[in-house]
PDB file of N, CA and C in Angstrom:
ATOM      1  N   UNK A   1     -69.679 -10.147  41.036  1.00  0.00           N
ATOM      2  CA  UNK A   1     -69.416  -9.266  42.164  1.00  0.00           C
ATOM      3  C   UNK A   1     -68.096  -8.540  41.899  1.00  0.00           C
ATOM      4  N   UNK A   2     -67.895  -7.172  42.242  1.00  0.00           N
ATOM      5  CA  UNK A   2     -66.640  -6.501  42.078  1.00  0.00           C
ATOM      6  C   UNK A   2     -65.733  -6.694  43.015  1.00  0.00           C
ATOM      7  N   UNK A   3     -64.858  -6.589  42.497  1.00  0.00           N
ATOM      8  CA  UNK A   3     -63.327  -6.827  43.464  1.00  0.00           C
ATOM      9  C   UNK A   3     -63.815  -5.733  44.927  1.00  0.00           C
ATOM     10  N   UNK A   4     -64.215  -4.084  44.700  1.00  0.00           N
ATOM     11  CA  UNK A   4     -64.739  -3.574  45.766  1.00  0.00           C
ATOM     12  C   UNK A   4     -65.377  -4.502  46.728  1.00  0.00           C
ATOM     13  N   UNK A   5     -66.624  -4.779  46.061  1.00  0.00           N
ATOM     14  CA  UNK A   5     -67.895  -5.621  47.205  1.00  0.00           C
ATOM     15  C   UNK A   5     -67.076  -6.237  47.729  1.00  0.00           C
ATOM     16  N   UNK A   6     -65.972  -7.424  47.295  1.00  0.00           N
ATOM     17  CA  UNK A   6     -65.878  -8.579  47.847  1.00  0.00           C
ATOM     18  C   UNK A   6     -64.636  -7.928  49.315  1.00  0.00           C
ATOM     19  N   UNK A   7     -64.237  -6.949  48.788  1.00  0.00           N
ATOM     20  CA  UNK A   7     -63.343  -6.619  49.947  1.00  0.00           C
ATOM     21  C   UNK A   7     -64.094  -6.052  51.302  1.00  0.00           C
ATOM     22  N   UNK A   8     -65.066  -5.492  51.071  1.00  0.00           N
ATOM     23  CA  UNK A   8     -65.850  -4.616  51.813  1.00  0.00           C
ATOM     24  C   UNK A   8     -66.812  -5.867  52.409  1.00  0.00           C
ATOM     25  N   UNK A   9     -67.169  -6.989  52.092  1.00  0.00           N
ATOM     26  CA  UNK A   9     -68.054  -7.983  52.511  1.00  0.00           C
ATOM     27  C   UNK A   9     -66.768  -9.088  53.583  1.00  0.00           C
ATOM     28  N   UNK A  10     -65.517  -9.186  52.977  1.00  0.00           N
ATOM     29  CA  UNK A  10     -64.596  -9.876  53.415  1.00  0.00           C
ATOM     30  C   UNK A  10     -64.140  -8.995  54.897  1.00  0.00           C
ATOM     31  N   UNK A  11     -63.822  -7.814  55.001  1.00  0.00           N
ATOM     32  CA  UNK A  11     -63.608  -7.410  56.022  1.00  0.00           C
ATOM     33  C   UNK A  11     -64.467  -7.331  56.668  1.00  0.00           C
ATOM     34  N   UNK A  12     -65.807  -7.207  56.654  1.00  0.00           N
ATOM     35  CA  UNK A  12     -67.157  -7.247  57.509  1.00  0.00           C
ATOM     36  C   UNK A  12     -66.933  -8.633  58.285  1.00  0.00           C
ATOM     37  N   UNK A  13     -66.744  -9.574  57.186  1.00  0.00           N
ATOM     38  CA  UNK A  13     -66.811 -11.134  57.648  1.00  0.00           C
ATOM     39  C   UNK A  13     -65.471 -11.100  59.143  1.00  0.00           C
ATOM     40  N   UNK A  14     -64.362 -10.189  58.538  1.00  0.00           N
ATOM     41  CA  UNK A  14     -63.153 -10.634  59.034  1.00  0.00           C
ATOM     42  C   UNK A  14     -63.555 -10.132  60.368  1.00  0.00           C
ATOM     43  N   UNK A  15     -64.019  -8.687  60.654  1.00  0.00           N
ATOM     44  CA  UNK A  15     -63.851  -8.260  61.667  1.00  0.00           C
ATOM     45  C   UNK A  15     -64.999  -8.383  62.896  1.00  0.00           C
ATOM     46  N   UNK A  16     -66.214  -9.478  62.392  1.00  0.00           N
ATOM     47  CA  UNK A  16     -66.630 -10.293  63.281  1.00  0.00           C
ATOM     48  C   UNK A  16     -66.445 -11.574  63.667  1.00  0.00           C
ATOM     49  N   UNK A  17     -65.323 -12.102  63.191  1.00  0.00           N
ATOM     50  CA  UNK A  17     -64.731 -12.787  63.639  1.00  0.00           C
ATOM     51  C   UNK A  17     -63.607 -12.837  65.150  1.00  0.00           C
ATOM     52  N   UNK A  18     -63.057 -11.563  64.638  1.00  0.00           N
ATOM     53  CA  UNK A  18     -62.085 -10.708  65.805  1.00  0.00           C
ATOM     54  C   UNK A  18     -62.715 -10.428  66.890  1.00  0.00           C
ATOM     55  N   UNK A  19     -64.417  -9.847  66.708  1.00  0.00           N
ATOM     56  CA  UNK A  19     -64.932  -9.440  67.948  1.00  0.00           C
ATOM     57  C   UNK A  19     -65.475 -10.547  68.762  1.00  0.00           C
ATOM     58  N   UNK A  20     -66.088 -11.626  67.766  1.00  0.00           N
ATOM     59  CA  UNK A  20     -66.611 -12.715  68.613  1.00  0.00           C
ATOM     60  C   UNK A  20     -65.487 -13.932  69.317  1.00  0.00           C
ATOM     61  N   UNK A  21     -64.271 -14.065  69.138  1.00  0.00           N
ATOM     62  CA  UNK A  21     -62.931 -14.335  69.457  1.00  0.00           C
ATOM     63  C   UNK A  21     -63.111 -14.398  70.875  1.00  0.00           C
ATOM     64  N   UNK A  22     -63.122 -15.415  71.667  1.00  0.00           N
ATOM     65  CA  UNK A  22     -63.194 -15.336  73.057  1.00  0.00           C
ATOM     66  C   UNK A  22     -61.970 -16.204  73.786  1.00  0.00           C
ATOM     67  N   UNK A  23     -61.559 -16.798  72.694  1.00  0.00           N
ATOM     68  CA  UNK A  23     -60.563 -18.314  73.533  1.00  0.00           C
ATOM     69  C   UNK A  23     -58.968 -17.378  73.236  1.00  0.00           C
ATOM     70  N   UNK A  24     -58.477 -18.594  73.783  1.00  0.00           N
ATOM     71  CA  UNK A  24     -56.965 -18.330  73.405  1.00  0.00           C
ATOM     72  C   UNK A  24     -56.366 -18.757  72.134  1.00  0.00           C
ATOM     73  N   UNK A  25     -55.559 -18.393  71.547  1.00  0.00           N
ATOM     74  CA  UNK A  25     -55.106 -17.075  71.433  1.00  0.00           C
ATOM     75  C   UNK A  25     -55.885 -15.753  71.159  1.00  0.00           C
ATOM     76  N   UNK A  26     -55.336 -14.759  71.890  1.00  0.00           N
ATOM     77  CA  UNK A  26     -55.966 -13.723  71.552  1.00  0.00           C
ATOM     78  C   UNK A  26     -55.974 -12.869  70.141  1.00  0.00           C
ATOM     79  N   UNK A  27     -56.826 -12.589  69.375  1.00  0.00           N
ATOM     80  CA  UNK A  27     -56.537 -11.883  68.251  1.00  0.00           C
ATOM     81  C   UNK A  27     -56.353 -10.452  68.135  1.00  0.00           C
ATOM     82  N   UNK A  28     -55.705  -9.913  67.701  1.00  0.00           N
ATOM     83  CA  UNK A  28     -55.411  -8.094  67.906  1.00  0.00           C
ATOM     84  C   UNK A  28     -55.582  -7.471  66.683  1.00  0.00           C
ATOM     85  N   UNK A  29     -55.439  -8.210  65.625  1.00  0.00           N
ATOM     86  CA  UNK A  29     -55.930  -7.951  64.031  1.00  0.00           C
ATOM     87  C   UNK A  29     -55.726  -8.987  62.956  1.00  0.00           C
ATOM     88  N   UNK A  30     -56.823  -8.764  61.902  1.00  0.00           N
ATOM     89  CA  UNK A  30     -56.903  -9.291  61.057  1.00  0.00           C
ATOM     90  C   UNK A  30     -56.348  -8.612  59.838  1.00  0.00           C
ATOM     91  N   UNK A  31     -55.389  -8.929  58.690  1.00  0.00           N
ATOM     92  CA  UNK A  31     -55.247  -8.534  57.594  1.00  0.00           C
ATOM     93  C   UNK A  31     -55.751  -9.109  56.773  1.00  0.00           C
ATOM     94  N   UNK A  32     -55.577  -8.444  55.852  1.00  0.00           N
ATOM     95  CA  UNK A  32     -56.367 -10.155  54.161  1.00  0.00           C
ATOM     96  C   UNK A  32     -55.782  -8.474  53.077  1.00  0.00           C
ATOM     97  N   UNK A  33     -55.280  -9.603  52.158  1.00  0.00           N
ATOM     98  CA  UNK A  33     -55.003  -8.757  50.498  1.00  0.00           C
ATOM     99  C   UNK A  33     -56.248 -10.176  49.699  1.00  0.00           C
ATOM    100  N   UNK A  34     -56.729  -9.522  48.476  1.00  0.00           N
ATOM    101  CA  UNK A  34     -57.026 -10.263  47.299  1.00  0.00           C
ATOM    102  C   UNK A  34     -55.943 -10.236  46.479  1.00  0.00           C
ATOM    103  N   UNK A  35     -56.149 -11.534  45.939  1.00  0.00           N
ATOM    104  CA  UNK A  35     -55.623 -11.613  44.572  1.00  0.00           C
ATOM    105  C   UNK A  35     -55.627 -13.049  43.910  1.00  0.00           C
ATOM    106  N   UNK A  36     -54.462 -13.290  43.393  1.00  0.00           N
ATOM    107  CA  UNK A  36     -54.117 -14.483  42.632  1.00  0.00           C
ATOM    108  C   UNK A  36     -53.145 -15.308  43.872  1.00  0.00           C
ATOM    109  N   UNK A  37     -52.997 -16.787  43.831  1.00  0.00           N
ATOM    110  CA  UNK A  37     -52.267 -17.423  44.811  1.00  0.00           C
ATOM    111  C   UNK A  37     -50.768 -17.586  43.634  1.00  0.00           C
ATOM    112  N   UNK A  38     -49.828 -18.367  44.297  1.00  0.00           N
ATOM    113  CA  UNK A  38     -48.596 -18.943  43.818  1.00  0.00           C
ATOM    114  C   UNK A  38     -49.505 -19.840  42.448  1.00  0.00           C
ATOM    115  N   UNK A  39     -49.819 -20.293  42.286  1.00  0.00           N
ATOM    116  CA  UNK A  39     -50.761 -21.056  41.524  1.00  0.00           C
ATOM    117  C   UNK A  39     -51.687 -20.509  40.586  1.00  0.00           C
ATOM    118  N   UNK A  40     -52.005 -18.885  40.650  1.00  0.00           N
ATOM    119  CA  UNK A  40     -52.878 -18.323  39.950  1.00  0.00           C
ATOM    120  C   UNK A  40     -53.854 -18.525  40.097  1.00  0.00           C
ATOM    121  N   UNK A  41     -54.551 -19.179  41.240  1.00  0.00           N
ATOM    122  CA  UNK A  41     -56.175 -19.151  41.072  1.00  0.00           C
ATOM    123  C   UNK A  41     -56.056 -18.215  42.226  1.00  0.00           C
ATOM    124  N   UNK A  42     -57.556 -17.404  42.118  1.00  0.00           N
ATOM    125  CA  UNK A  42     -58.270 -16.309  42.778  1.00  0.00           C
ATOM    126  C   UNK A  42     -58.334 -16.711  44.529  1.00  0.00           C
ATOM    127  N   UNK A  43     -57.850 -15.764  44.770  1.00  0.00           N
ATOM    128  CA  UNK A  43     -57.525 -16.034  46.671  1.00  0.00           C
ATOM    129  C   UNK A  43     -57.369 -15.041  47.639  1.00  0.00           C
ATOM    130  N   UNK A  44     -57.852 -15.452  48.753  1.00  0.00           N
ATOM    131  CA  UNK A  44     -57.724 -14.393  49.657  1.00  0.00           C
ATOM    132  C   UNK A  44     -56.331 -14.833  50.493  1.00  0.00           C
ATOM    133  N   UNK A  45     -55.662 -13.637  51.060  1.00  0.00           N
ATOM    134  CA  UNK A  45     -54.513 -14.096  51.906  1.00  0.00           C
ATOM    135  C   UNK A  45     -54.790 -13.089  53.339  1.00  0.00           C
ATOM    136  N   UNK A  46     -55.270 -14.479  54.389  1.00  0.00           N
ATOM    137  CA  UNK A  46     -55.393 -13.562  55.429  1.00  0.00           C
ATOM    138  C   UNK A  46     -54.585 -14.022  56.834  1.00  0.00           C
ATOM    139  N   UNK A  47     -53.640 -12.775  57.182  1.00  0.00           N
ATOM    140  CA  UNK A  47     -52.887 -12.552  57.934  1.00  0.00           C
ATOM    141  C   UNK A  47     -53.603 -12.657  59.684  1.00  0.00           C
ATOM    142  N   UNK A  48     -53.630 -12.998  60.395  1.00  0.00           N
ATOM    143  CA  UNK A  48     -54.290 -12.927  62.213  1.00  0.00           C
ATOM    144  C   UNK A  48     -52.882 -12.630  62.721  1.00  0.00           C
ATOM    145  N   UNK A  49     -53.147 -11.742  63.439  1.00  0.00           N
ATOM    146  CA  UNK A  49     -52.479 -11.078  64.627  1.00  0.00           C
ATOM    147  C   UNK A  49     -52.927 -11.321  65.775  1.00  0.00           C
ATOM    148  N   UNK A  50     -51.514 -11.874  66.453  1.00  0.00           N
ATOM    149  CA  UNK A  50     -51.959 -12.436  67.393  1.00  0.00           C
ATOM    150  C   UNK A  50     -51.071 -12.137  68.892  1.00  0.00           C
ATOM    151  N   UNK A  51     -51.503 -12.080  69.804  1.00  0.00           N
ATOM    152  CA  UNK A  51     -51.077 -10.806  70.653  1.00  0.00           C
ATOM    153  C   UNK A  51     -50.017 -11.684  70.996  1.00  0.00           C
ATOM    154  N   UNK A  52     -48.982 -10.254  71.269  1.00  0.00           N
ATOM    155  CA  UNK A  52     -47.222 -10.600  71.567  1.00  0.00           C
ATOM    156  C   UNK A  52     -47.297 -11.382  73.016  1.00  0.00           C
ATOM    157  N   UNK A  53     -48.007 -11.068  73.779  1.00  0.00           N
ATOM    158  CA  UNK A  53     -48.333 -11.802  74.998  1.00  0.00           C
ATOM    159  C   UNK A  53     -48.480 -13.672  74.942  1.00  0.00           C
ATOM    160  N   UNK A  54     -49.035 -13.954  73.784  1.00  0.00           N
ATOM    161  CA  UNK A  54     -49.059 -15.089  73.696  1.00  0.00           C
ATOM    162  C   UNK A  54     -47.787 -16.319  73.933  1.00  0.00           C
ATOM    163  N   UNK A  55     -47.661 -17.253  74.925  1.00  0.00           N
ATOM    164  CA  UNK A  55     -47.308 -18.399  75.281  1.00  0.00           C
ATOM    165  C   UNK A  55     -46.730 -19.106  73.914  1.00  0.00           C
ATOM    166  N   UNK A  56     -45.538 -19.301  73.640  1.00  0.00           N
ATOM    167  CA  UNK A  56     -45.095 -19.812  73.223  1.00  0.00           C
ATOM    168  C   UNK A  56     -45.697 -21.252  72.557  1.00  0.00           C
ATOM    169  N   UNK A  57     -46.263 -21.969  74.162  1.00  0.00           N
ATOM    170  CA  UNK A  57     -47.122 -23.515  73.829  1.00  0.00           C
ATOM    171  C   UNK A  57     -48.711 -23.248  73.200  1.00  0.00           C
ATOM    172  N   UNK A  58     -48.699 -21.835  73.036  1.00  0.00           N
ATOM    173  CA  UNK A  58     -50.277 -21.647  73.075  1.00  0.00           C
ATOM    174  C   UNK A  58     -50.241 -21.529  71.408  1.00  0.00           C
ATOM    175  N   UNK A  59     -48.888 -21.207  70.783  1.00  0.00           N
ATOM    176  CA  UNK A  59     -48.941 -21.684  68.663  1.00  0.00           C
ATOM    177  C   UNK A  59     -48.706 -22.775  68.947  1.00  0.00           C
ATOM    178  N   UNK A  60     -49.812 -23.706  68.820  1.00  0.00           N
ATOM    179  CA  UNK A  60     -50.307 -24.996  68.349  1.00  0.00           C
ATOM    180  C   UNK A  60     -51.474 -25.151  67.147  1.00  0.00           C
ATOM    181  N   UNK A  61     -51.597 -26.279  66.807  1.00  0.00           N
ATOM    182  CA  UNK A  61     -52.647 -26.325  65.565  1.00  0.00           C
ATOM    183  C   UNK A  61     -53.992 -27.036  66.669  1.00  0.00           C
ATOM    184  N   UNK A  62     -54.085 -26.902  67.404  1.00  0.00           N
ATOM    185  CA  UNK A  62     -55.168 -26.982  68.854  1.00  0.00           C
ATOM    186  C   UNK A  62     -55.762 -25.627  68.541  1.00  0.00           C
ATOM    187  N   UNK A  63     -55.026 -24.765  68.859  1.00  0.00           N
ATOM    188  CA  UNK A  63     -55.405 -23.671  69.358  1.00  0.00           C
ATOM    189  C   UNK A  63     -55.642 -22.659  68.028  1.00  0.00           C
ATOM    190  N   UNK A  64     -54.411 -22.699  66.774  1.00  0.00           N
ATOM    191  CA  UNK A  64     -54.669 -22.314  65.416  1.00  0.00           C
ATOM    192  C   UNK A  64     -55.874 -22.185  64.524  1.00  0.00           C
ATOM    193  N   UNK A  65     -55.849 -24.133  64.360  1.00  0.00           N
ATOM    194  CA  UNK A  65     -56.558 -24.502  63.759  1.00  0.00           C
ATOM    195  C   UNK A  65     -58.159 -23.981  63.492  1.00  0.00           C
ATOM    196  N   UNK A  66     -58.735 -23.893  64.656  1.00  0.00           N
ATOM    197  CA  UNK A  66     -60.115 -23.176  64.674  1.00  0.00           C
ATOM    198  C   UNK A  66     -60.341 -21.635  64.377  1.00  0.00           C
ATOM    199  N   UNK A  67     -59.116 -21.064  64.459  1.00  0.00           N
ATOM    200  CA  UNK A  67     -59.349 -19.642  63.862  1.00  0.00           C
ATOM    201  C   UNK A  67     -59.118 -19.865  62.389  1.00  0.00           C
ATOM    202  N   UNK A  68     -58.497 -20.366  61.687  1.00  0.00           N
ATOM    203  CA  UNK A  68     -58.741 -20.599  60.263  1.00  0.00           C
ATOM    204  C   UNK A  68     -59.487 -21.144  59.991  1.00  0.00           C
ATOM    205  N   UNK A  69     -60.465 -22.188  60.862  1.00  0.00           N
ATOM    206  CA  UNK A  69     -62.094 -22.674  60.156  1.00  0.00           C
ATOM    207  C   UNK A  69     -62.351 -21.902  60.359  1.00  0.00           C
ATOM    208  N   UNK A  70     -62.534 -20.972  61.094  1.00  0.00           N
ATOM    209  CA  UNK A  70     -63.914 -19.593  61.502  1.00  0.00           C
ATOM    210  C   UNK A  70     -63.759 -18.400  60.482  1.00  0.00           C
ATOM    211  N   UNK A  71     -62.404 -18.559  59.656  1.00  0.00           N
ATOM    212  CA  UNK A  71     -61.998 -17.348  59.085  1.00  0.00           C
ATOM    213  C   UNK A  71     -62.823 -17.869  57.609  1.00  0.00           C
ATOM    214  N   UNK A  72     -62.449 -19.125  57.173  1.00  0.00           N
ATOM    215  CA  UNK A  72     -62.730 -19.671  56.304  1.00  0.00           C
ATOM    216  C   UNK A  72     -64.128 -19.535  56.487  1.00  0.00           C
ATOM    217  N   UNK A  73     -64.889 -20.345  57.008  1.00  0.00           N
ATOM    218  CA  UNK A  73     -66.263 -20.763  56.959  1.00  0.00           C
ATOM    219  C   UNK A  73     -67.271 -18.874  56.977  1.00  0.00           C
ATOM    220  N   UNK A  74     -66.405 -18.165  57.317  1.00  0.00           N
ATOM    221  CA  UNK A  74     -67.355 -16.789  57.090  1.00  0.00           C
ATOM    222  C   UNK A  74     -67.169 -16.381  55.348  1.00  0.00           C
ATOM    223  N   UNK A  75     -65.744 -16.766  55.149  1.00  0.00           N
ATOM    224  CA  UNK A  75     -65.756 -15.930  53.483  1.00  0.00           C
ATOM    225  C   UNK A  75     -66.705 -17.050  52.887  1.00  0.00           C
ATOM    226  N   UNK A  76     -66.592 -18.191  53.030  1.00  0.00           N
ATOM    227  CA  UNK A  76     -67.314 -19.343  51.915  1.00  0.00           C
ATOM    228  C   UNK A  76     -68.859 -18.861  52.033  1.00  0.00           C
ATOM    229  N   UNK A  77     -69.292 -18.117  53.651  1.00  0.00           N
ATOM    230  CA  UNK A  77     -70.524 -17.791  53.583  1.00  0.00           C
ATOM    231  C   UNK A  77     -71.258 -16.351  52.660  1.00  0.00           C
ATOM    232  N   UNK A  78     -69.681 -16.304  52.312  1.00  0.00           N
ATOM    233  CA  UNK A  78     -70.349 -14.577  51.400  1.00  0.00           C
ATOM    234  C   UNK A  78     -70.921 -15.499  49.657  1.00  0.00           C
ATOM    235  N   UNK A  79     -70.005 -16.222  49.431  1.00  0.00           N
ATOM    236  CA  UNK A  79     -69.934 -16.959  47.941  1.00  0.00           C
ATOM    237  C   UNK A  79     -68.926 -16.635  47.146  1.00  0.00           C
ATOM    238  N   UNK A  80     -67.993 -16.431  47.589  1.00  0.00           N
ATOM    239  CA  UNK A  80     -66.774 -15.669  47.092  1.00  0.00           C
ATOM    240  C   UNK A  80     -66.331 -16.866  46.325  1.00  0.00           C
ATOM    241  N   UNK A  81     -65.404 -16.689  45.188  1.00  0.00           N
ATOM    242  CA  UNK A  81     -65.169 -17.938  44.873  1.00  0.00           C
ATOM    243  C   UNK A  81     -63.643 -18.145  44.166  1.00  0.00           C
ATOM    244  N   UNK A  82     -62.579 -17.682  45.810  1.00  0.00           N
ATOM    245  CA  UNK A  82     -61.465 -17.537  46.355  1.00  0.00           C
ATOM    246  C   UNK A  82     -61.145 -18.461  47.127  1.00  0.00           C
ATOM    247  N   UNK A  83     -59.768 -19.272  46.682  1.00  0.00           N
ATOM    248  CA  UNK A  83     -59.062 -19.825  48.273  1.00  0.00           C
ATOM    249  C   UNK A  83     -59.009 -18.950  49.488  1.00  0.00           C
ATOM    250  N   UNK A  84     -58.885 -19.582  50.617  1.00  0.00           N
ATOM    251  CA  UNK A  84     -58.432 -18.552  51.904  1.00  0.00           C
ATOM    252  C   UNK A  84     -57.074 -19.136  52.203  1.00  0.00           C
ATOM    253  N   UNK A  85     -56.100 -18.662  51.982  1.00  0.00           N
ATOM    254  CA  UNK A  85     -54.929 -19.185  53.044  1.00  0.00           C
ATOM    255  C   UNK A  85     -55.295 -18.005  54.250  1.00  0.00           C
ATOM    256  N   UNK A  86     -54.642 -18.821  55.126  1.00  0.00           N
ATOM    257  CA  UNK A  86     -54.311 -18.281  56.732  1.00  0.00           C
ATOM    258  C   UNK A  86     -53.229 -18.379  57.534  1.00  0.00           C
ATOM    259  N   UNK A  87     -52.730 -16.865  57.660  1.00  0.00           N
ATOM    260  CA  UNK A  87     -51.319 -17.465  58.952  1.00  0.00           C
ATOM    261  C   UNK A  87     -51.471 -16.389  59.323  1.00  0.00           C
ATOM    262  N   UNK A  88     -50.036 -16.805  60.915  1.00  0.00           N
ATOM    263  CA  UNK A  88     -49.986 -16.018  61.789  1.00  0.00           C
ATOM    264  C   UNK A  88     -48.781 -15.482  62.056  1.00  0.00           C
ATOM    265  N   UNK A  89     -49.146 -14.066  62.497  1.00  0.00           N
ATOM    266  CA  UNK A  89     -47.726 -13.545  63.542  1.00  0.00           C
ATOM    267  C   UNK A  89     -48.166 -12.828  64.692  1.00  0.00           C
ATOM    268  N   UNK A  90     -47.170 -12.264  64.955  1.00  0.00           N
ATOM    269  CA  UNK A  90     -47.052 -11.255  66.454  1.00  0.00           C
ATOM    270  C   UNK A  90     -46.712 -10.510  65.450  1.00  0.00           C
ATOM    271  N   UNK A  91     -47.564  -9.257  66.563  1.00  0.00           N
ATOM    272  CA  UNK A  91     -47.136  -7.675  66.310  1.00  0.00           C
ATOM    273  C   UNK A  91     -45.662  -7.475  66.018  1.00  0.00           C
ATOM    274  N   UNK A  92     -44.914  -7.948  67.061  1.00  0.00           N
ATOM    275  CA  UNK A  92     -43.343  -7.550  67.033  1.00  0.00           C
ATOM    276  C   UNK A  92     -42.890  -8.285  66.080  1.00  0.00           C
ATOM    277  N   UNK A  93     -43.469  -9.245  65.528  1.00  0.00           N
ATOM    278  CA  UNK A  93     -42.913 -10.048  64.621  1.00  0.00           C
ATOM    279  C   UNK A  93     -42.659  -9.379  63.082  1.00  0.00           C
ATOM    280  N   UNK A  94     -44.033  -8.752  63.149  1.00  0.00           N
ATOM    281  CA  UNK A  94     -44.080  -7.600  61.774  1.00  0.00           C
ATOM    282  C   UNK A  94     -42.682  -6.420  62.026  1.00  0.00           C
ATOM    283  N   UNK A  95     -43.559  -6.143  63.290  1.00  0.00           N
ATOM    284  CA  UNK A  95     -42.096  -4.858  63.226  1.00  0.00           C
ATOM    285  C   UNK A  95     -40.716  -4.941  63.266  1.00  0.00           C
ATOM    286  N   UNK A  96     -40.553  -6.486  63.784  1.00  0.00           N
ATOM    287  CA  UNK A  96     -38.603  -6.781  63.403  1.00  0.00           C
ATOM    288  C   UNK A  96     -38.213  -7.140  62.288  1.00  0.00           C
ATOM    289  N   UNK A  97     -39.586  -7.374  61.668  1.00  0.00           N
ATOM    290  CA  UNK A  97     -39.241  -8.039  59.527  1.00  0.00           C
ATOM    291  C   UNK A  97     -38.846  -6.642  59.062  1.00  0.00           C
ATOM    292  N   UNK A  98     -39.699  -5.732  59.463  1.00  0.00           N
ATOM    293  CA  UNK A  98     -39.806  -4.199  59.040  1.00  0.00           C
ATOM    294  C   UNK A  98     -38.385  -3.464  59.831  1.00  0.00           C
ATOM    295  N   UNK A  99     -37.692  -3.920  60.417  1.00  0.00           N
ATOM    296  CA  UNK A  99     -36.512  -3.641  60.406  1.00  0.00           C
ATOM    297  C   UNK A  99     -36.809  -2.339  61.864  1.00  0.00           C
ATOM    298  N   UNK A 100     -37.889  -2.357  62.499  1.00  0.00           N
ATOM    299  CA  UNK A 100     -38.396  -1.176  63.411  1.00  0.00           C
ATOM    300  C   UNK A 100     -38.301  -1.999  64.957  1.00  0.00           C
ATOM    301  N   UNK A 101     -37.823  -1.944  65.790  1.00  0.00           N
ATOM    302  CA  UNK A 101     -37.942  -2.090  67.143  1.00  0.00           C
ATOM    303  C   UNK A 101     -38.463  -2.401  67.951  1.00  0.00           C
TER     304      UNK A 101
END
């Protein structure tokens, strides 16, 4: 499979994930790059955005945890044959790394 397909099958995966998303936390976007991990094996790195509104008590691995099985369990369903890491931020979180307001 080409690096294309797998991106174009990975964001399909990603962004029904986002729509079917009903619990808390809320999701506002998904990122993902391909590539190589710290380790060099073949991996996806995918970023969830997660709305600035969110409760402080509500980043828990309760509430985490199941959006990275759901993220996971869709790429393993393409056959990709990539790690998934998964993490999170807030919107504002990007834009104060980015030095923007």
């Amino acid at each position: 499979m080409t690096e294309r397909r797998e991106v174009e099958l990975i964001r399909k995966a990603l962004d029904a994930v986002k729509a079917d998303w009903k619990t808390t936390p809320k999701i506002v976007e998904i990122r993902f790059e391909i590539g190589d991990d710290h380790t060099g094996d073949p991996a996806v790195d995918v970023l969830v955005l997660i709305d600035n509104a969110t409760k402080d008590e509500d980043w828990t691995s309760e509430n985490l945890d199941p959006i990275a099985d759901r993220v996971r369990e869709e790429i393993e369903k393409l056959n990709i044959d990539r790690l998934v890491h998964v993490g999170y931020r807030r919107p504002d979180d990007l834009a104060e790394a980015a030095g923007r307001p």
